[in-house]
Protein backbone atom coordinates (compact mmCIF):
# COMPACT_ATOMS: atom_id res chain seq x y z
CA UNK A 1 -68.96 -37.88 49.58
CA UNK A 2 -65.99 -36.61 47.75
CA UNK A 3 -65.78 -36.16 44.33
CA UNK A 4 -62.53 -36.43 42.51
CA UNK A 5 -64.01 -34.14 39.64
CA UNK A 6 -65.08 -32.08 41.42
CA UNK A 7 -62.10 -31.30 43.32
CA UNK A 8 -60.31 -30.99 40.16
CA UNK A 9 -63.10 -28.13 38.63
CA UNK A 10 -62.97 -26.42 41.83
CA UNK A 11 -59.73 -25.87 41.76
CA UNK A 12 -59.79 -25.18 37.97
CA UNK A 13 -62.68 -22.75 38.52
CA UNK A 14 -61.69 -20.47 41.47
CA UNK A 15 -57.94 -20.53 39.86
CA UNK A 16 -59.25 -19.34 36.64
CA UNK A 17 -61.53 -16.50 38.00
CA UNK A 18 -58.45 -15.56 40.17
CA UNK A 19 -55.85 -15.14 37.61
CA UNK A 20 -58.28 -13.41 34.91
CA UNK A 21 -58.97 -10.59 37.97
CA UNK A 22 -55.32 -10.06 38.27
CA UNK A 23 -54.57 -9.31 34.55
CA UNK A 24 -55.70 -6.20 35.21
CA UNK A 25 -53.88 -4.23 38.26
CA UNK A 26 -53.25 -1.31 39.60
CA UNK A 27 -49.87 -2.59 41.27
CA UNK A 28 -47.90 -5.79 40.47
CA UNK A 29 -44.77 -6.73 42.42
CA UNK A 30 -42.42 -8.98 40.98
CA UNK A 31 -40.47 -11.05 43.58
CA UNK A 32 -42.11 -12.64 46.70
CA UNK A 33 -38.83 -11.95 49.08
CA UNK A 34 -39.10 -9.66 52.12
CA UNK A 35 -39.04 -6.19 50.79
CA UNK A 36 -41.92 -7.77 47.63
CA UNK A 37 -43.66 -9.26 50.29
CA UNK A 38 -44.21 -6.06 52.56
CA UNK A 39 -45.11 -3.82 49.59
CA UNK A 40 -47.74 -5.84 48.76
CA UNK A 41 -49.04 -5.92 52.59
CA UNK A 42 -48.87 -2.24 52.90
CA UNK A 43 -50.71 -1.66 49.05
CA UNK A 44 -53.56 -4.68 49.89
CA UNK A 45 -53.71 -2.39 53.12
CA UNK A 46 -54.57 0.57 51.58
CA UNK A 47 -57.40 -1.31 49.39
CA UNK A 48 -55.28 -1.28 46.28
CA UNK A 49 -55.55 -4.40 44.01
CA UNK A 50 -52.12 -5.86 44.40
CA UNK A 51 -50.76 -9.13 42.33
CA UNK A 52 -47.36 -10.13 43.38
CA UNK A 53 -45.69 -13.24 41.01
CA UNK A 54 -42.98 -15.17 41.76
CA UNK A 55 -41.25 -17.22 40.01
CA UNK A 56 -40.56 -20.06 42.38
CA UNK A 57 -42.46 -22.78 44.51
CA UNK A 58 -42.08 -21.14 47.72
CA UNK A 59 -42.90 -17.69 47.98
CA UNK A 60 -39.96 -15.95 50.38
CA UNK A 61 -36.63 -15.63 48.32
CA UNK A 62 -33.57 -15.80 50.33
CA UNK A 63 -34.84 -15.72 53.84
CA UNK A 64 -35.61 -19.04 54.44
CA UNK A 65 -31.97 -20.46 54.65
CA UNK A 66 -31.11 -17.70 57.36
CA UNK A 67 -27.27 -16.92 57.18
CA UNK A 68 -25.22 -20.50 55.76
CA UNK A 69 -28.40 -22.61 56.23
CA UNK A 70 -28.60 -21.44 60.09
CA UNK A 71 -32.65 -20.37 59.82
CA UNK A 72 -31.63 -17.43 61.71
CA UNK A 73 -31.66 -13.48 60.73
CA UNK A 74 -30.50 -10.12 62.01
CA UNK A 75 -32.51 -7.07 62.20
CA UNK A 76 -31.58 -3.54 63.56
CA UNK A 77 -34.01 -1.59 66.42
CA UNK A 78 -35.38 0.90 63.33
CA UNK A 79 -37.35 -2.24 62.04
CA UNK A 80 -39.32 -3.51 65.52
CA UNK A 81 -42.40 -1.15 64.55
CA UNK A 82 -42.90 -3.33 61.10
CA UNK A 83 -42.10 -6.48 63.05
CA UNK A 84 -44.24 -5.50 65.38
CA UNK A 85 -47.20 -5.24 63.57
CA UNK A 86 -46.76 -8.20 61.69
CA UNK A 87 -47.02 -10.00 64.79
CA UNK A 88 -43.54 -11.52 64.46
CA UNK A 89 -41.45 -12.19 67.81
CA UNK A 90 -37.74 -11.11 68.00
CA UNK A 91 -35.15 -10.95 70.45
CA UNK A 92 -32.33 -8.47 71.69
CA UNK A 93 -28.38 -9.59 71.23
CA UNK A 94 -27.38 -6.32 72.08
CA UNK A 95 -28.36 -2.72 71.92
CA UNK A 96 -28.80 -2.55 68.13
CA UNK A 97 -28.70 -6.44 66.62
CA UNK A 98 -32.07 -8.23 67.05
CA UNK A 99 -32.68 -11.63 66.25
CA UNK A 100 -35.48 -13.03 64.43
CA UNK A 101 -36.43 -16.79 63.33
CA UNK A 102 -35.80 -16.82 59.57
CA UNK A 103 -38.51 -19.39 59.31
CA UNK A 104 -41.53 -17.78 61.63
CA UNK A 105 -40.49 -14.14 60.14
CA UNK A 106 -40.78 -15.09 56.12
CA UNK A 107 -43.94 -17.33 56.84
CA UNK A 108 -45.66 -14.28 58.50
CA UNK A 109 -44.99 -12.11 56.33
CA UNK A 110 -46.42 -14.19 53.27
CA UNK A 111 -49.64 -14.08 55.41
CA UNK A 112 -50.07 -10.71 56.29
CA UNK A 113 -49.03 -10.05 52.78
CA UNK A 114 -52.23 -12.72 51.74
CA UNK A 115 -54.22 -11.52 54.58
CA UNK A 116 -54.22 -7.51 53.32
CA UNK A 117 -56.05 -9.04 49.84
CA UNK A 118 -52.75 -8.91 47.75
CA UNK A 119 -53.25 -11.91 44.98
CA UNK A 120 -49.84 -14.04 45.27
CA UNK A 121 -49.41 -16.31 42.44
CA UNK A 122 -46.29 -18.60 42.81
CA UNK A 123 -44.79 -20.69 39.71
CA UNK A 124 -45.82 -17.44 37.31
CA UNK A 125 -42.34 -15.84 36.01
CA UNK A 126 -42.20 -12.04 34.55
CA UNK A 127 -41.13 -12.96 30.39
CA UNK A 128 -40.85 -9.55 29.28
CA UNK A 129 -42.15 -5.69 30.17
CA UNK A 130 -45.16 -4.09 28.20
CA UNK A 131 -44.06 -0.20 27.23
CA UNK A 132 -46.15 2.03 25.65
CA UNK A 133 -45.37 6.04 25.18
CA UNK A 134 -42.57 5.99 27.46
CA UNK A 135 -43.95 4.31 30.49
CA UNK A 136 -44.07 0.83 31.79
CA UNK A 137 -47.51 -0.51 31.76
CA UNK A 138 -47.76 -4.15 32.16
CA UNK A 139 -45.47 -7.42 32.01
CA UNK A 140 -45.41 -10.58 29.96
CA UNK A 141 -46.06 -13.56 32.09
CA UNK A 142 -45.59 -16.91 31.52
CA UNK A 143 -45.41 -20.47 33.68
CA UNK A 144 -41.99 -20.79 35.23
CA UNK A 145 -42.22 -24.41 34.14
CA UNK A 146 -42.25 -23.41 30.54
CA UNK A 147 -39.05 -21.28 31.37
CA UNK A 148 -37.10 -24.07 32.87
CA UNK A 149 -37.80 -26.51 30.47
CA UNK A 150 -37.37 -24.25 27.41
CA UNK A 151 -40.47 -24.32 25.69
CA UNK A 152 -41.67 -22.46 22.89
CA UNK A 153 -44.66 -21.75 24.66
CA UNK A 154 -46.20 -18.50 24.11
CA UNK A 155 -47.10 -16.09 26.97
CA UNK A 156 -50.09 -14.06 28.24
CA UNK A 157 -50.24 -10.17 29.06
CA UNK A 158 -51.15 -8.24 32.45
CA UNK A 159 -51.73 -4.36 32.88
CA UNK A 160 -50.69 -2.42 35.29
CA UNK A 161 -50.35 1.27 36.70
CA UNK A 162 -47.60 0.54 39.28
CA UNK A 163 -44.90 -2.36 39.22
CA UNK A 164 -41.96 -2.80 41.37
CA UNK A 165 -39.17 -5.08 40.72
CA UNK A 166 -38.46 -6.96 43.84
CA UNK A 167 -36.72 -9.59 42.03
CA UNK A 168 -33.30 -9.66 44.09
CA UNK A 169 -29.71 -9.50 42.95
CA UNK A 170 -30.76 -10.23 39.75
CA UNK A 171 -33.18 -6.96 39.55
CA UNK A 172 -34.83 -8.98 36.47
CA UNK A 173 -37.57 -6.49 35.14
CA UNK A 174 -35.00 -3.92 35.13
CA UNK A 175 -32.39 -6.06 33.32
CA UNK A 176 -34.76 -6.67 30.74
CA UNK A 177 -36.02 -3.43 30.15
CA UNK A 178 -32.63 -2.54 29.67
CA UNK A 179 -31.52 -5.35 27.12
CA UNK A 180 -34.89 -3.73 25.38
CA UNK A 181 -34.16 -0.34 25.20
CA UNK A 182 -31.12 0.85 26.34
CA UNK A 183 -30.00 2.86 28.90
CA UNK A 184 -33.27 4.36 29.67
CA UNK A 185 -33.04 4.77 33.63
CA UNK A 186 -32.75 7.48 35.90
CA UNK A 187 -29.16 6.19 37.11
CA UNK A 188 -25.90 7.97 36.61
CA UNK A 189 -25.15 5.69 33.70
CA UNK A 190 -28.79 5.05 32.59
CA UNK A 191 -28.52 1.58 33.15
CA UNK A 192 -27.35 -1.03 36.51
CA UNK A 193 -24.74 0.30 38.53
CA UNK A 194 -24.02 -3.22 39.07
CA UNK A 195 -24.25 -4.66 42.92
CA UNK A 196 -20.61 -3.72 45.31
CA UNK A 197 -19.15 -6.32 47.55
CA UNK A 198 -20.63 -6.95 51.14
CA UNK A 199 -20.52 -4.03 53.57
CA UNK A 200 -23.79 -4.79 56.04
CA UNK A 201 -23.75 -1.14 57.50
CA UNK A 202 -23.63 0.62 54.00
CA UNK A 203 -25.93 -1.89 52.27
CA UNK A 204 -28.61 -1.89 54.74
CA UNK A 205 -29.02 2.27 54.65
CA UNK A 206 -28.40 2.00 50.47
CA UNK A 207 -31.31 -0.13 50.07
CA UNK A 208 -33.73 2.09 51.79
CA UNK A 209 -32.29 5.48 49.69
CA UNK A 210 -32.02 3.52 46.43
CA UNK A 211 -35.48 2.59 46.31
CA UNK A 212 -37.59 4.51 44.21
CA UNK A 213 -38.76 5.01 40.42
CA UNK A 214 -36.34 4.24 38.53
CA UNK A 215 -38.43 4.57 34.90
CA UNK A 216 -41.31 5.84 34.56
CA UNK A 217 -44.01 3.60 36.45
CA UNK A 218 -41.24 0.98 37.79
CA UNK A 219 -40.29 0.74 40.89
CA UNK A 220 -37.51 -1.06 42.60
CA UNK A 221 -37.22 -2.12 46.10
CA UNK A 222 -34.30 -4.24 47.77
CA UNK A 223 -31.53 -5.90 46.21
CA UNK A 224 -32.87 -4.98 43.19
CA UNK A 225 -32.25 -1.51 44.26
CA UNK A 226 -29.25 -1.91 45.37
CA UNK A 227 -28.22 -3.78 41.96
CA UNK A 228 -29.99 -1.33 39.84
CA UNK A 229 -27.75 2.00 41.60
CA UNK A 230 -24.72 0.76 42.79
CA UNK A 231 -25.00 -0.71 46.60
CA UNK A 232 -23.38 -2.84 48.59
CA UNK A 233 -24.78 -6.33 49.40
CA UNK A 234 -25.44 -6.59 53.45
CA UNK A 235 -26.10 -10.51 53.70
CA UNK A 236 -28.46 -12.00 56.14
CA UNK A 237 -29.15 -9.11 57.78
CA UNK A 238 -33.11 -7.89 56.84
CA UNK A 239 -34.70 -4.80 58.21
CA UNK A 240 -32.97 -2.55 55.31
CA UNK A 241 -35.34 -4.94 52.78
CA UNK A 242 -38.32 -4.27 55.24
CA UNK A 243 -37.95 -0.72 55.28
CA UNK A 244 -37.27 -0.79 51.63
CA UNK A 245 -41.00 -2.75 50.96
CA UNK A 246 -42.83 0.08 52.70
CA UNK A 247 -41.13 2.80 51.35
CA UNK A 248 -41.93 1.84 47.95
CA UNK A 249 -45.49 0.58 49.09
CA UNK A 250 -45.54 4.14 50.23
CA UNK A 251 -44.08 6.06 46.79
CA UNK A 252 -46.43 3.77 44.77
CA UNK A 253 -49.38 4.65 46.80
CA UNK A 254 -48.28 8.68 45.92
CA UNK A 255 -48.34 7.71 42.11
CA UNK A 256 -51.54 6.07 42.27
CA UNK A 257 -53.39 9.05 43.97
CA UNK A 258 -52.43 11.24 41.17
């Protein structure tokens, strides 16, 4: 028979052990959107212990609404090898546009991302950045309830050796860390470029190029890439953010190794 308690301490008891194991870890994306969510696949992949937050409920950022609420998204030919082995079906509308369920595609990529051993934790919100000697080494978390409702509620720290900021438009670990310290970033200006109007072509190639370090031990990967050096926006078009989560999977997996 069931036991209401019991439910209750299981839940309190597995949650508990999971979030103390993730307050130390050797990568931590923040932002569960496309390009957060395959970084963390390709890092739980490669047996690295991977804790992605997001902010929100629903783990996914823009992709679920498609383009103007119509659940469906565009991807370009250079992206069907990632599709492809997340198992997610598209379909040709002409030589180079592909079309892909916005629903089916940001659902299977949260579970591959799960299913390579990253630790998601939804409703958890990045407060602040830890820095010590020049490099980033951890965040300040906090419950995104307490954020919303504007408590003065204080927060918890996590380390980390790696972190990216997948946060979107808002690129909100580097935007802090600049409101911190300056203009400490390896950008022309050494701080955001700021995000340029819509040009889909142009965007989708900056995203992949921008992403990289972009202060010692953070990482940014797409739109907050694209905020952080100066690219266009591309709209709901999505391989660029793809391509953009495995390439800085793939630089953070260099650092590590050293």
């Amino acid at each position: 028979m069931l036991s209401d308690t019991k439910i209750s301490e299981a839940i309190l008891t597995t949650y508990t052990d999971r979030f103390k194991q993730m307050l130390s870890s050797d990568a931590v994306i923040v932002g569960g959107g496309p390009s957060g969510l395959i970084a963390a696949y390709y890092l739980g992949k490669a047996g690295v212990k991977t804790t992605l937050l997001d902010r929100r409920l629903s783990v996914g950022g823009g992709m679920w609404g498609g383009g103007m609420m119509m659940n469906q998204i565009v991807v370009q030919k250079s992206v069907l090898p990632i599709l492809e082995e997340m198992g997610i079906a598209c379909k040709a509308y002409d030589a180079e546009h592909y079309t892909v369920s916005s629903v089916a595609c940001i659902s299977g990529l949260i579970f591959r991302a799960a299913q390579s051993g990253a630790t998601i934790m939804n409703l958890v919100t990045m407060e602040d950045a830890v820095v010590r000697e020049g490099r980033l080494e951890g965040l300040v978390i906090n419950w995104s309830t307490v954020e919303m409702a504007h408590l003065m509620v204080d927060p918890l720290m996590m380390d980390a050796r790696v972190v990216l900021d997948a946060t979107g438009h808002d690129a909100a670990l580097v935007t802090k860390l600049v409101e911190r310290m300056g203009p400490v970033l390896n950008t022309p200006s050494g701080g955001l470029e700021g995000e340029k109007p819509m040009w889909a072509d142009h965007g989708e190639k900056q995203v992949v190029a921008n992403t990289r370090e972009v202060y010692p031990g953070l990482y940014v990967s797409g739109m907050a890439a694209n905020a952080t050096f100066g690219g266009q926006r591309m709209g709901p078009v999505f391989g660029g953010m793809l391509l953009s989560g495995k390439k800085a999977a793939e630089a953070m997996l260099r650092r590590l190794a050293q």
